[in-house]
Protein backbone atom coordinates (compact mmCIF):
# COMPACT_ATOMS: atom_id res chain seq x y z
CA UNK A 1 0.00 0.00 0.00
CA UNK A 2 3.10 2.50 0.79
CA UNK A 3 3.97 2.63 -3.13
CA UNK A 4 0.88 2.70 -3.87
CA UNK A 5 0.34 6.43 -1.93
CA UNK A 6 3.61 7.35 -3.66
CA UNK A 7 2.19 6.41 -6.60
CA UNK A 8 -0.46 8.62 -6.05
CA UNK A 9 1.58 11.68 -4.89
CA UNK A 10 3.62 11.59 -7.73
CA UNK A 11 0.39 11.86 -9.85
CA UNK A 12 -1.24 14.55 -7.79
CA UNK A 13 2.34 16.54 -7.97
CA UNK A 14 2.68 16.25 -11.13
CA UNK A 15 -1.12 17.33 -11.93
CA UNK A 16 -0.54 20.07 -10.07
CA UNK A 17 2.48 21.21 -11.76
CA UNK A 18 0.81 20.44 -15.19
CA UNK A 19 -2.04 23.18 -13.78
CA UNK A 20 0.27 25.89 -13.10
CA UNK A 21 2.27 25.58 -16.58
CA UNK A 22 -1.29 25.74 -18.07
CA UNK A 23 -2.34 29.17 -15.80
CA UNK A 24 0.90 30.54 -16.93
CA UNK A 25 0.75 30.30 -20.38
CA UNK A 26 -2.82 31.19 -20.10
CA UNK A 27 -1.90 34.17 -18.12
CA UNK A 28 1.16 34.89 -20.47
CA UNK A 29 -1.54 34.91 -23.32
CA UNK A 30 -4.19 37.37 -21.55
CA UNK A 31 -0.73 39.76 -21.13
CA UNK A 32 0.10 39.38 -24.85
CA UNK A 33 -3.46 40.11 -25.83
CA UNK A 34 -3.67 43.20 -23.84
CA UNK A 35 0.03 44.55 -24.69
CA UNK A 36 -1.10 43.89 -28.40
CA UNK A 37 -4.83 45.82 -28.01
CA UNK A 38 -2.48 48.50 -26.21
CA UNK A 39 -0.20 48.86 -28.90
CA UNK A 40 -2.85 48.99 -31.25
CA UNK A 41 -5.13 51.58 -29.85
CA UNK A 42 -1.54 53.55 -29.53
CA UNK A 43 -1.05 52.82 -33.09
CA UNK A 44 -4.51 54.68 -33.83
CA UNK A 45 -4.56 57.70 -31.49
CA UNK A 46 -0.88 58.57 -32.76
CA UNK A 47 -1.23 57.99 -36.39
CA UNK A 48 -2.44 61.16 -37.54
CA UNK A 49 0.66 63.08 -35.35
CA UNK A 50 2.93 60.92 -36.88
CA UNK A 51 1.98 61.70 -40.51
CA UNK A 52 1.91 65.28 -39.54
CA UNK A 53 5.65 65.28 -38.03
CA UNK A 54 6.48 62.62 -40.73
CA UNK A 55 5.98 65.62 -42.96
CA UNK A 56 7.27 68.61 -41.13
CA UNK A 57 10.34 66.71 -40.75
CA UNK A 58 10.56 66.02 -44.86
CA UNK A 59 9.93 69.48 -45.37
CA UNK A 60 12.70 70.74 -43.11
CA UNK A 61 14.97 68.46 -45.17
């Protein structure tokens, strides 16, 4: 019965390692998700100031 219960540690460890691997690469995608909505939303609210010093700065060259 003793290697039995370490039998069933080891599974129950290992489950439980398999779970957090799984919530951090869930958690790492939710992070990359945001930082990419983030950069997007950046991407639109500076757009037209970028095409506006794009142009002052061709002009003064």
């Amino acid at each position: 019965m003793a290697l039995d219960d370490e039998i069933e540690k080891a599974r129950a460890r290992r489950d439980a390692e398999d779970a957090e691997q799984r919530e951090k690469q869930q958690r790492q995608e939710r992070t990359r998700q945001r930082l990419l909505a983030l950069a997007g939303d950046a991407v639109k609210r500076l757009g037209p100031y970028a095409r506006r010093e794009t142009a002052q700065f061709l002009h003064v060259v």
